[in-house]
N, C-alpha and C. Protein backbone atom coordinates (compact mmCIF):
# COMPACT_ATOMS: atom_id res chain seq x y z
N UNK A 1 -36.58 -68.45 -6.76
CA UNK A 1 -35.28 -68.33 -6.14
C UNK A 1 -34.17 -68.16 -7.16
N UNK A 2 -33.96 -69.26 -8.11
CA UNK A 2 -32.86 -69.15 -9.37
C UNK A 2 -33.33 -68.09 -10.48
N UNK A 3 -33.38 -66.74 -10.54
CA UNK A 3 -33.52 -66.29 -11.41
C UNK A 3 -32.75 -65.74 -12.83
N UNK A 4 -32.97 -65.79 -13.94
CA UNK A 4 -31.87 -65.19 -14.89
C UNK A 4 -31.38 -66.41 -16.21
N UNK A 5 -31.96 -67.57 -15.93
CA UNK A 5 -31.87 -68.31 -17.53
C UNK A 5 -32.96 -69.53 -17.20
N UNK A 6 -32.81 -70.12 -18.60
CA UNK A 6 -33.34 -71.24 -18.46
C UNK A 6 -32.71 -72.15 -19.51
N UNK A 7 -32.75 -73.82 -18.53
CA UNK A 7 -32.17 -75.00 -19.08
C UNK A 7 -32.83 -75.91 -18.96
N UNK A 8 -32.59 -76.61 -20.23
CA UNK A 8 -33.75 -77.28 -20.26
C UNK A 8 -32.89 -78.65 -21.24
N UNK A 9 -33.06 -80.28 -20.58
CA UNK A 9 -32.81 -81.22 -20.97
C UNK A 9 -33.69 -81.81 -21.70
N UNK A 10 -33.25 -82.78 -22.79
CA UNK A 10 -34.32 -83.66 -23.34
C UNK A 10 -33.62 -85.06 -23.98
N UNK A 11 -33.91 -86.25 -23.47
CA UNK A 11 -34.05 -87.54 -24.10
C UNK A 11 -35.10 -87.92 -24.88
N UNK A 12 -34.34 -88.38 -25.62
CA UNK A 12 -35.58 -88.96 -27.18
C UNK A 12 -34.76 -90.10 -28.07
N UNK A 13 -35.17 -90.79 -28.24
CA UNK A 13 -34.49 -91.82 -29.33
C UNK A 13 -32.89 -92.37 -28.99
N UNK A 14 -32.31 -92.43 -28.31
CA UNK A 14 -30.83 -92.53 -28.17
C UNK A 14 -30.00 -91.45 -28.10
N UNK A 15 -30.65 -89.83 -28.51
CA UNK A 15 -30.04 -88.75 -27.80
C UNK A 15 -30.66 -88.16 -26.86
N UNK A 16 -29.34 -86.80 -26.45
CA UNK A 16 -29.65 -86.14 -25.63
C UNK A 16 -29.38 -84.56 -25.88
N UNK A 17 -29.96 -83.86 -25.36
CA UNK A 17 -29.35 -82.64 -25.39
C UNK A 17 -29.88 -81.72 -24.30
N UNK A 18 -29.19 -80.52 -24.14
CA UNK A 18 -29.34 -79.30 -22.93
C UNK A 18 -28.72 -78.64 -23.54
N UNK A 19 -29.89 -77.50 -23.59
CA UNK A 19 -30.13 -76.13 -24.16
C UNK A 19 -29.98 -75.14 -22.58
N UNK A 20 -29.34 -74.11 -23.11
CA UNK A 20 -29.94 -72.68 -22.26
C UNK A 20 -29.53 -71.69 -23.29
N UNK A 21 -30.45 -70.57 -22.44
CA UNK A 21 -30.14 -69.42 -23.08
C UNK A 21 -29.08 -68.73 -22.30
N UNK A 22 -28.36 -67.36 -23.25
CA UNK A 22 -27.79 -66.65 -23.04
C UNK A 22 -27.69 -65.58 -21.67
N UNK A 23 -28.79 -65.10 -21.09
CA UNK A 23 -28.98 -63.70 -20.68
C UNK A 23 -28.28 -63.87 -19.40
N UNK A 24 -27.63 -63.14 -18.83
CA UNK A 24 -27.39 -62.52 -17.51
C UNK A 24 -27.97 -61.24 -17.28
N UNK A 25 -28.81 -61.84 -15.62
CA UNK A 25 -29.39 -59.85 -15.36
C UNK A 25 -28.83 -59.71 -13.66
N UNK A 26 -28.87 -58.61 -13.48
CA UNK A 26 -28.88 -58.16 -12.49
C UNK A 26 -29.64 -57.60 -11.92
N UNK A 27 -30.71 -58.09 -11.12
CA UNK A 27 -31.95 -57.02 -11.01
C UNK A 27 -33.00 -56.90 -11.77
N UNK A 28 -33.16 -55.99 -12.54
CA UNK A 28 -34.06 -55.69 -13.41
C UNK A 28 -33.13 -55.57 -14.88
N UNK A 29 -31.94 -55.59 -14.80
CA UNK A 29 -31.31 -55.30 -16.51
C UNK A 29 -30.17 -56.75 -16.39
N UNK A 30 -30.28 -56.56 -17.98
CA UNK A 30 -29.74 -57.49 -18.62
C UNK A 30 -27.91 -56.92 -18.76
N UNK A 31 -27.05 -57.44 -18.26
CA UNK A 31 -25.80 -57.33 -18.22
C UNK A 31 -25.35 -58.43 -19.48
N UNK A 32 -25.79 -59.26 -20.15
CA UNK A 32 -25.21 -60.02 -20.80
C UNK A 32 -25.73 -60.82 -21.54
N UNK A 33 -25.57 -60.86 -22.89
CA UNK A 33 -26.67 -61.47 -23.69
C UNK A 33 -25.70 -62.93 -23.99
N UNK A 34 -25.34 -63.50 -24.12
CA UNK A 34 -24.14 -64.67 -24.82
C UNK A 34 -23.40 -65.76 -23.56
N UNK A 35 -24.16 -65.50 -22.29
CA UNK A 35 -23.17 -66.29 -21.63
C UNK A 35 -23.12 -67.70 -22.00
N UNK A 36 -22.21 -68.29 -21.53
CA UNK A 36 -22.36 -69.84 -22.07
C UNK A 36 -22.67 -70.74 -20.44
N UNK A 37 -24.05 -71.14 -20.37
CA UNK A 37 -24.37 -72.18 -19.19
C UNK A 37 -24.52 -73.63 -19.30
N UNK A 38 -24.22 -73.75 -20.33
CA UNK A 38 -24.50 -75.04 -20.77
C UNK A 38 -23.09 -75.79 -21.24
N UNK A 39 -22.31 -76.90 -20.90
CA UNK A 39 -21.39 -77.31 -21.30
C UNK A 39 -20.77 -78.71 -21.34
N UNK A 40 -19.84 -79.18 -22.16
CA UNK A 40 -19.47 -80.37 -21.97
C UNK A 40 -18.70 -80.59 -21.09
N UNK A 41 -18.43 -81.75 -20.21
CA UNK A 41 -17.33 -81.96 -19.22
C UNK A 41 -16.84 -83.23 -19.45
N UNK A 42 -15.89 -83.98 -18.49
CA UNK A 42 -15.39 -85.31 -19.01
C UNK A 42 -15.24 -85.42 -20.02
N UNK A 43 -14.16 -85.38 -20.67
CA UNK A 43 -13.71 -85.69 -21.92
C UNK A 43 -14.76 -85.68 -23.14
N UNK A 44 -16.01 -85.00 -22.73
CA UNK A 44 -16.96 -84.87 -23.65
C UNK A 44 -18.14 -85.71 -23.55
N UNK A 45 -17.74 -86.43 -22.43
CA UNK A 45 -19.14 -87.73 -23.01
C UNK A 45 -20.13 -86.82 -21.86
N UNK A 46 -19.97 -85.92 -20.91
CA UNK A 46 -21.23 -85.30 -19.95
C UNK A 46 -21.43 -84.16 -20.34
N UNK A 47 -22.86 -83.53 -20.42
CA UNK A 47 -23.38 -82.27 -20.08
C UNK A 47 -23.58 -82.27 -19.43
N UNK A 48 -23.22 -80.81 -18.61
CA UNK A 48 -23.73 -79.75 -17.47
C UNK A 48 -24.51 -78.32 -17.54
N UNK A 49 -25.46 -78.61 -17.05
CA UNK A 49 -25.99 -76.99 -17.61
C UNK A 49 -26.49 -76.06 -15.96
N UNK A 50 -26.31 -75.07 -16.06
CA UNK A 50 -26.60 -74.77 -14.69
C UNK A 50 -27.61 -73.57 -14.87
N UNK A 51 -28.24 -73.10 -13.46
CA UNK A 51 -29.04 -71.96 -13.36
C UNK A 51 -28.94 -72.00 -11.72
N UNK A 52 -28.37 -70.39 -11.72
CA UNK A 52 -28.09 -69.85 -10.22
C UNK A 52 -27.09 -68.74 -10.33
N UNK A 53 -26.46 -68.71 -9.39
CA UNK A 53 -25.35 -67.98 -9.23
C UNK A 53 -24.00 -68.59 -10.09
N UNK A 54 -24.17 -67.55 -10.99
CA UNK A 54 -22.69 -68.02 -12.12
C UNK A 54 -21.72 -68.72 -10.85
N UNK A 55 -20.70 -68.19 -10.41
CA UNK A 55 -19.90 -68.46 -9.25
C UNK A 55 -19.93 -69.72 -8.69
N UNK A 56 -21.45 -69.58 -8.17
CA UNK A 56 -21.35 -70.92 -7.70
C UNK A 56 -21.64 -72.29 -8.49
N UNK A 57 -22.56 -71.62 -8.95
CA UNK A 57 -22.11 -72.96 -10.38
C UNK A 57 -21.15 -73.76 -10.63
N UNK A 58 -20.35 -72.32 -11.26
CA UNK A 58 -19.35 -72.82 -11.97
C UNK A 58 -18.25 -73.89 -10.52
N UNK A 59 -18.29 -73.67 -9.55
CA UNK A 59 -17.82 -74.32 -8.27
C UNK A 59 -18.14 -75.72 -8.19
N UNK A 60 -19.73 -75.82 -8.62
CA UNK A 60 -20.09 -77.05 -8.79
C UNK A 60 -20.16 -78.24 -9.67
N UNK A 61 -19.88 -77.38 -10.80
CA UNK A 61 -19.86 -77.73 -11.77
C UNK A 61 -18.20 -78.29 -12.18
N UNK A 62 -17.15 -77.86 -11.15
CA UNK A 62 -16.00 -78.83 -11.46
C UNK A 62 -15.96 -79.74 -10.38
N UNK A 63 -16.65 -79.23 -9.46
CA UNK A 63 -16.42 -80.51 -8.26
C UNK A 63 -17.41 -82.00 -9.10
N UNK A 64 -18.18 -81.24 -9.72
CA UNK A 64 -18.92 -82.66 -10.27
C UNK A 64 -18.06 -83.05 -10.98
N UNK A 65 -17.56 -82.54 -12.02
CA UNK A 65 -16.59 -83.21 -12.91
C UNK A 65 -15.57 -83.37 -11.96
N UNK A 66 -14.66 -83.15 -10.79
CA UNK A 66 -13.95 -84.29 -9.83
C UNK A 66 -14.92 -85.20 -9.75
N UNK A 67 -15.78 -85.54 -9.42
CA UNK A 67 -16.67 -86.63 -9.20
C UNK A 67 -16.80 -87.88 -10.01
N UNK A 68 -16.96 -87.32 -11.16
CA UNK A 68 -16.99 -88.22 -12.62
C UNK A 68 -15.55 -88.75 -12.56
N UNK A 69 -14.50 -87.73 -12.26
CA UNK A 69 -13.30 -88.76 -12.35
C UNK A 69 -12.90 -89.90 -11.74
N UNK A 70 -13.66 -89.05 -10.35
CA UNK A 70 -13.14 -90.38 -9.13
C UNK A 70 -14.27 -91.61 -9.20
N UNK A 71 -15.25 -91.51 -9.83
CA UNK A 71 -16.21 -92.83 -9.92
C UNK A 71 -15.83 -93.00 -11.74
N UNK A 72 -14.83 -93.15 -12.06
CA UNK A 72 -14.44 -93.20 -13.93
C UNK A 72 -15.86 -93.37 -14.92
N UNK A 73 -16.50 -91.89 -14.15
CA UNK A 73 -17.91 -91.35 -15.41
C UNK A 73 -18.61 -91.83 -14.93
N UNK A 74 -18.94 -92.68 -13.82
CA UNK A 74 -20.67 -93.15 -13.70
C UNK A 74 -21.18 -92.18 -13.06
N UNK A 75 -22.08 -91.27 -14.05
CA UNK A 75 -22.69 -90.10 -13.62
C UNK A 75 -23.29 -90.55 -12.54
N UNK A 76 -24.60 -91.25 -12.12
CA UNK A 76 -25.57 -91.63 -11.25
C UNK A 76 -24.68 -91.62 -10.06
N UNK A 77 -23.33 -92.02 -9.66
CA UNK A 77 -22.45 -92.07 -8.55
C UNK A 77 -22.31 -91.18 -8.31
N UNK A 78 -21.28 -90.22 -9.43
CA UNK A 78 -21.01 -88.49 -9.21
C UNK A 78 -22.30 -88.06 -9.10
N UNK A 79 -23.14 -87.69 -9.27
CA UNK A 79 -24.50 -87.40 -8.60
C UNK A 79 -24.97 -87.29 -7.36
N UNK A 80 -24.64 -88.52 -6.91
CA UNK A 80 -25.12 -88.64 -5.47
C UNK A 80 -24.03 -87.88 -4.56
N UNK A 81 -22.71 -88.42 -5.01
CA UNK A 81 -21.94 -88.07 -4.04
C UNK A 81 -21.34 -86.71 -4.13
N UNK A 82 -21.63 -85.96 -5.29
CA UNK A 82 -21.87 -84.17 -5.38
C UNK A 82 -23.06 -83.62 -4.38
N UNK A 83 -24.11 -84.32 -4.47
CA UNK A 83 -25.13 -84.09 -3.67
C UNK A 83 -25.16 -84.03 -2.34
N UNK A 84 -24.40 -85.02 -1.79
CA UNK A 84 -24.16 -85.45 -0.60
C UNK A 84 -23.14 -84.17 0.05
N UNK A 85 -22.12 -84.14 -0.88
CA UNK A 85 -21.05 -83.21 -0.48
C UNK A 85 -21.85 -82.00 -0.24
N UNK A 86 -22.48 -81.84 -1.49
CA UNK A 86 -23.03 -80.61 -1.08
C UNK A 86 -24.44 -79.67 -0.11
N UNK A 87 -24.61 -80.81 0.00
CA UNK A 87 -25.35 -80.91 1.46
C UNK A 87 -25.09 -81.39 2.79
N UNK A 88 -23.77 -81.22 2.86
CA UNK A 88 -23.64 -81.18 4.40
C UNK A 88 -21.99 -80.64 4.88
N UNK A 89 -21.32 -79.59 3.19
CA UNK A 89 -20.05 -78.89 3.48
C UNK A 89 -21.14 -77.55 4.22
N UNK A 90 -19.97 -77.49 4.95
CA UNK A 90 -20.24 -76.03 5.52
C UNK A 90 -20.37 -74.63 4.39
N UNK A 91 -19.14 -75.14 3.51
CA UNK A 91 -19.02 -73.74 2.77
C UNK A 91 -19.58 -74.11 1.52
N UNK A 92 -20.35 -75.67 1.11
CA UNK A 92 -20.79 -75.85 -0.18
C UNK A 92 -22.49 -75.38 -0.05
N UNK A 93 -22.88 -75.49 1.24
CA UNK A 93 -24.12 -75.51 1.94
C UNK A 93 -25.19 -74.38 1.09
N UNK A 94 -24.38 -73.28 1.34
CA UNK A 94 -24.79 -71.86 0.82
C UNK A 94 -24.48 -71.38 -0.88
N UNK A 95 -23.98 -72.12 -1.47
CA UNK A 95 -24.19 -72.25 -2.64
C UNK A 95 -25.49 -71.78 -3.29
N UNK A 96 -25.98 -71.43 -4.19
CA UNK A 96 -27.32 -71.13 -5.04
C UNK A 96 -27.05 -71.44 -6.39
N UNK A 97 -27.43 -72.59 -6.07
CA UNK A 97 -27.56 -73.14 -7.58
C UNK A 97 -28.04 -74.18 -8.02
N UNK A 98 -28.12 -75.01 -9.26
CA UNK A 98 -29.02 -76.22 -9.78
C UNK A 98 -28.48 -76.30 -11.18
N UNK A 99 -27.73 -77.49 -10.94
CA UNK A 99 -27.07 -78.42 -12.09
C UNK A 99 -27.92 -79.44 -12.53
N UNK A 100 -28.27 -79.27 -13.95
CA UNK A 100 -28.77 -80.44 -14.93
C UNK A 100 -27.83 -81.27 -15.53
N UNK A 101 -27.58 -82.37 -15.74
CA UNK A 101 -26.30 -82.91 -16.38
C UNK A 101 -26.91 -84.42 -16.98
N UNK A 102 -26.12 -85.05 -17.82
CA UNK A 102 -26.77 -85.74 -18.27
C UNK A 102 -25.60 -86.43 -19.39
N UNK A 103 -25.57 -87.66 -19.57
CA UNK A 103 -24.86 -88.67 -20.38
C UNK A 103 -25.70 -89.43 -21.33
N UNK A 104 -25.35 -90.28 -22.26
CA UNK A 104 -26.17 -90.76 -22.93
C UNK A 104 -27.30 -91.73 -22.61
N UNK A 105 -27.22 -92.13 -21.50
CA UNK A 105 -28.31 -93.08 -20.62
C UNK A 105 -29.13 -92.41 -19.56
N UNK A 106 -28.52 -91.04 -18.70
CA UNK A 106 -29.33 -90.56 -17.60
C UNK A 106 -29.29 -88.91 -17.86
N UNK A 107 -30.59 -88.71 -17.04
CA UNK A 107 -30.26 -87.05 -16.93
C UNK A 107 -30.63 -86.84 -15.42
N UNK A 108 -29.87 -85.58 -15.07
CA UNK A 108 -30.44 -86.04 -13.47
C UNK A 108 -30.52 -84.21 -13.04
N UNK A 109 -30.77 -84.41 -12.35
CA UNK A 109 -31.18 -82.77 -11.60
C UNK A 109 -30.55 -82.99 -10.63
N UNK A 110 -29.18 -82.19 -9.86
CA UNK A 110 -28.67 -81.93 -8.78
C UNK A 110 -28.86 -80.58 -7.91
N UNK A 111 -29.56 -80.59 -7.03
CA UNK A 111 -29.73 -79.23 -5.98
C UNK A 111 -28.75 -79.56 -4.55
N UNK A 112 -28.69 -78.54 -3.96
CA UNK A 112 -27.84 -78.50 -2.84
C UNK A 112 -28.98 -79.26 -1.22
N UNK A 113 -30.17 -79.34 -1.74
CA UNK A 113 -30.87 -79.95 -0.70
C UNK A 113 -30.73 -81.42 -0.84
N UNK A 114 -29.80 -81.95 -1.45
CA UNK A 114 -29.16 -83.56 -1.70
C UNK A 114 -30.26 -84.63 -2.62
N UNK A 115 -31.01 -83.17 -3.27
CA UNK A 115 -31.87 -84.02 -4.23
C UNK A 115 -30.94 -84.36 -5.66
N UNK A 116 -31.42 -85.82 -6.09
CA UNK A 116 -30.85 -86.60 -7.17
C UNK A 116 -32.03 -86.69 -8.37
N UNK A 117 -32.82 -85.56 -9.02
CA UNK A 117 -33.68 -86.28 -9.41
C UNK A 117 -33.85 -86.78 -10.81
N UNK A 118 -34.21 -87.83 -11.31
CA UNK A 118 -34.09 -88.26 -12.96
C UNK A 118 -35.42 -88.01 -13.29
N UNK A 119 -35.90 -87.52 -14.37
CA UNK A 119 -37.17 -87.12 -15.10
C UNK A 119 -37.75 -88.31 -15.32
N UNK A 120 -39.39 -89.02 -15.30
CA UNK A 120 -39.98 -89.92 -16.00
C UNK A 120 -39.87 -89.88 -17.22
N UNK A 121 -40.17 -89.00 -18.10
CA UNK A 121 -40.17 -88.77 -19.79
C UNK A 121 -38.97 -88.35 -20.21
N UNK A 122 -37.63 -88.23 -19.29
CA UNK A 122 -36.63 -88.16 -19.75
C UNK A 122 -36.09 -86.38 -20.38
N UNK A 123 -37.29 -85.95 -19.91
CA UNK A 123 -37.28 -83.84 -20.50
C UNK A 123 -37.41 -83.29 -18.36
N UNK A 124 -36.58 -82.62 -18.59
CA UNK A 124 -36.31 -81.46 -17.31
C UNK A 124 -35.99 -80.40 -17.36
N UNK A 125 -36.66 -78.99 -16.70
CA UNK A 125 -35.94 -77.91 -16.93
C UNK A 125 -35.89 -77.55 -15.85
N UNK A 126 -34.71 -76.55 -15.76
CA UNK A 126 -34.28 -75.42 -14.42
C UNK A 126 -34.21 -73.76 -15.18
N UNK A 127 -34.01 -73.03 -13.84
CA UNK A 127 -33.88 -71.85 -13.88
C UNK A 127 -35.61 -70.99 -14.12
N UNK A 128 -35.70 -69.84 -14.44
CA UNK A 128 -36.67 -68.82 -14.09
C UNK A 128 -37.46 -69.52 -15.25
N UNK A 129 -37.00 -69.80 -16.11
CA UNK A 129 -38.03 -69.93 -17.67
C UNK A 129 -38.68 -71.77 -17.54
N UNK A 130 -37.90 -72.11 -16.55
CA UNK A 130 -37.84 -73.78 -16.23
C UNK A 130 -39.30 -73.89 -16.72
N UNK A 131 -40.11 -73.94 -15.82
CA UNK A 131 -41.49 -74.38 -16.17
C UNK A 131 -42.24 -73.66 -17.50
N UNK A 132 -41.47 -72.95 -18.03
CA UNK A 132 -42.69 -72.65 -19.90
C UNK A 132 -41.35 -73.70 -20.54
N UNK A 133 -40.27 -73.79 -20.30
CA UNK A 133 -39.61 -74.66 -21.65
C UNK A 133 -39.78 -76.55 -21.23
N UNK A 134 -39.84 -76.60 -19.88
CA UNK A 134 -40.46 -78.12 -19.29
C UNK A 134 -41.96 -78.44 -20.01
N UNK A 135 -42.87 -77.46 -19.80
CA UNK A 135 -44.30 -77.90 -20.71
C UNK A 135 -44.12 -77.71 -22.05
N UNK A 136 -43.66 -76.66 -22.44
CA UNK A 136 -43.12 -77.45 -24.15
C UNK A 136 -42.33 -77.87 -24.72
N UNK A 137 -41.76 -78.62 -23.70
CA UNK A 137 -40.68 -79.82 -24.28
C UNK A 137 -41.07 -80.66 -24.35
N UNK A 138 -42.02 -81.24 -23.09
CA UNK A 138 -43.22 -81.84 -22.99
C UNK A 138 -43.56 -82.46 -23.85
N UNK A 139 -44.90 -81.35 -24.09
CA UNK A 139 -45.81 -81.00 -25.14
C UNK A 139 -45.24 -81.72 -26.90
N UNK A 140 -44.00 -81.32 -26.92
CA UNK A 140 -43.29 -81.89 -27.90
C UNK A 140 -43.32 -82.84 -27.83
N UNK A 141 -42.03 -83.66 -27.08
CA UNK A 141 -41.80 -84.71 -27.08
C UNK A 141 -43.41 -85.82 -27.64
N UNK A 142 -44.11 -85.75 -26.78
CA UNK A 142 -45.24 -86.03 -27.21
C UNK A 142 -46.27 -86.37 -28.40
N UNK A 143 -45.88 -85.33 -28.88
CA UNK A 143 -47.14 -85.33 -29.83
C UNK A 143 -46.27 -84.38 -31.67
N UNK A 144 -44.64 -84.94 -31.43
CA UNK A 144 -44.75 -84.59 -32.44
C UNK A 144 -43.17 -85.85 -32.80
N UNK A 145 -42.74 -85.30 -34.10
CA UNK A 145 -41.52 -86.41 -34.09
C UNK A 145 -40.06 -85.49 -34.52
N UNK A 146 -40.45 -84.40 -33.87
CA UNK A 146 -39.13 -83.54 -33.48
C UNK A 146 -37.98 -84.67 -32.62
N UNK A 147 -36.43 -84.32 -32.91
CA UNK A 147 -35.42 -84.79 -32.24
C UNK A 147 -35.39 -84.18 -31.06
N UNK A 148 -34.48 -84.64 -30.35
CA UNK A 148 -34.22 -84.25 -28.98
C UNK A 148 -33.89 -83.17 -28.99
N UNK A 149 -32.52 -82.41 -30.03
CA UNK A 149 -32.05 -80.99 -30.33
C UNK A 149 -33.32 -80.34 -30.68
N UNK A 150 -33.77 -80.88 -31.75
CA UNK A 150 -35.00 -79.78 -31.71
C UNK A 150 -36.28 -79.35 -31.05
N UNK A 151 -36.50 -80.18 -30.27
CA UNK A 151 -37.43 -79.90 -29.25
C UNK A 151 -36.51 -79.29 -27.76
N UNK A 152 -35.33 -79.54 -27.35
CA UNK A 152 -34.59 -78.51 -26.40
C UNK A 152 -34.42 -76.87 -27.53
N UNK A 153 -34.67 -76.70 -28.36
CA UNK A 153 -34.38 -75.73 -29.16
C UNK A 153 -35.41 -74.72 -29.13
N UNK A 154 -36.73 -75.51 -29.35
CA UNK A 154 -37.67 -74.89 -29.40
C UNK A 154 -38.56 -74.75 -28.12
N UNK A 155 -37.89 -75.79 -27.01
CA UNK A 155 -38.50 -75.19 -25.67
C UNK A 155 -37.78 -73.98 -25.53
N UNK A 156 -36.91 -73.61 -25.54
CA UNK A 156 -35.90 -72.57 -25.03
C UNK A 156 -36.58 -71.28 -25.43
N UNK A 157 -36.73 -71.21 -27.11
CA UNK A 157 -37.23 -70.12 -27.76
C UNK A 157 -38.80 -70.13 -27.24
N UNK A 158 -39.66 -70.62 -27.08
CA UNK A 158 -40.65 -70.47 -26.48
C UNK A 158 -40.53 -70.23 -24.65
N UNK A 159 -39.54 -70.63 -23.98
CA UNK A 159 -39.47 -69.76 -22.43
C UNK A 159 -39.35 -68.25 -23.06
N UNK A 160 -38.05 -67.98 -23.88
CA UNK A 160 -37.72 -66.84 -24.06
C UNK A 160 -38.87 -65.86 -24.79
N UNK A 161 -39.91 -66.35 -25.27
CA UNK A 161 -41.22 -65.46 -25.55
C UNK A 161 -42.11 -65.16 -23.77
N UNK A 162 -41.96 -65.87 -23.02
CA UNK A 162 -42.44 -65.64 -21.43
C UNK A 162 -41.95 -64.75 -20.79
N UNK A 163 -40.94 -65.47 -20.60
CA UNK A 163 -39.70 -65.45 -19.26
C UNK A 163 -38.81 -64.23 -19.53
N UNK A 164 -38.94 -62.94 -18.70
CA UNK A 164 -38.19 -62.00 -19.46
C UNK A 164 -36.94 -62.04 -18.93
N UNK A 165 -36.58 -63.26 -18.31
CA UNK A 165 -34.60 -63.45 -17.28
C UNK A 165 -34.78 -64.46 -18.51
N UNK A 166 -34.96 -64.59 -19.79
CA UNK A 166 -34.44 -66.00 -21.12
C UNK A 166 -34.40 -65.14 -22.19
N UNK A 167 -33.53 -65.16 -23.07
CA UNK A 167 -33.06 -64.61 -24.50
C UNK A 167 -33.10 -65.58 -25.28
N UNK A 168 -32.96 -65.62 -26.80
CA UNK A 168 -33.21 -66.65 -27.73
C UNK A 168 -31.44 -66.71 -27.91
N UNK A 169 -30.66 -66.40 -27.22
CA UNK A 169 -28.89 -66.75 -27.61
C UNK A 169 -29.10 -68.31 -26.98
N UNK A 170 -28.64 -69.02 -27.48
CA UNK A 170 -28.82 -70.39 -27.49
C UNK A 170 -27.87 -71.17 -27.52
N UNK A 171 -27.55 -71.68 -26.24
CA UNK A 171 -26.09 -72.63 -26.59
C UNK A 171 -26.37 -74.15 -26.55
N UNK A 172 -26.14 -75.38 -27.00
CA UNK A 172 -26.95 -76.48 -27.06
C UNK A 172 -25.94 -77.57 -27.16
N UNK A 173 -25.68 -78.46 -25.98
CA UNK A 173 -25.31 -79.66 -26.40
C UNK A 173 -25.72 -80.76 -26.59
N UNK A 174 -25.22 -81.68 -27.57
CA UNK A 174 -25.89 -82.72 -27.73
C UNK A 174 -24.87 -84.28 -27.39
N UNK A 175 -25.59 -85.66 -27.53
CA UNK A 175 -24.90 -86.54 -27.04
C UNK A 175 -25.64 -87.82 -27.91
């Protein structure tokens, strides 16, 4: 359904970070190598990273950050109650999209079907490349003693050897 990037979260040691890549396509071609989907909000202490419809994203992506204001940052609150909103506005309903976001204690997956979900191992990905940079972030996390940046780094560049909607342009925040 979300086609055209991939984002991908990871907790490890007391950080965090969310990676995506660059590409915008339309169809079958690439309109844009550099977009930026990945970003800080709240005064810096949240990432948001999205995969869907730029547009609507980006829609959701400030109503969450209203959210964070009106609960003063407790992501897990703004979470739910982005979720909530956005599963049962009329005009938020039809939205296409999927926000990863994440503070220094949680990461959570927000969809418009009023799912809240937090990862067991603390690694999640979205968008088309989601599942090759989720198994080797994985895979990382695991079995090697890469940081959190560098294992969201190197899941990314490994979707983008798969996934031909992922480019190696790489935008990455950390926490």
């Amino acid at each position: 359904m979300f086609h055209g990037t991939t984002i991908v979260a990871v907790k490890k040691d007391g950080k965090t970070a969310i990676a995506g890549d660059g590409q915008v396509s339309l169809q079958n071609t690439v309109v844009k190598h550099s977009a930026r989907k990945v970003r800080r909000i709240y005064n810096d202490k949240v990432i948001c990273g999205f995969a869907g419809s730029t547009a609507d994203a980006l829609t959701l992506q400030e109503k969450f950050e209203a959210r964070l204001k009106d609960y003063n940052g407790n992501l897990t609150r703004a979470a739910v109650e982005l979720a909530k909103e956005w599963r049962t506005d009329k005009y938020l309903r039809r939205l296409e999209a999927l926000l990863l976001v994440a503070d220094q204690e949680r990461v959570f997956l927000i969809s418009g079907n009023g799912d809240v979900l937090e990862p067991d191992q603390g690694v999640h990905a979205i968008g088309s490349g989601g599942p090759y940079a989720l198994a080797a972030a994985r895979a990382m996390q695991r079995h090697t003693s890469m940081d959190a940046s560098e294992i969201a780094l190197e899941a990314i560049k490994i979707a983008a050897e798969i996934c031909v909607f992922t480019n190696n342009e790489i935008v990455m925040e950390v926490l």
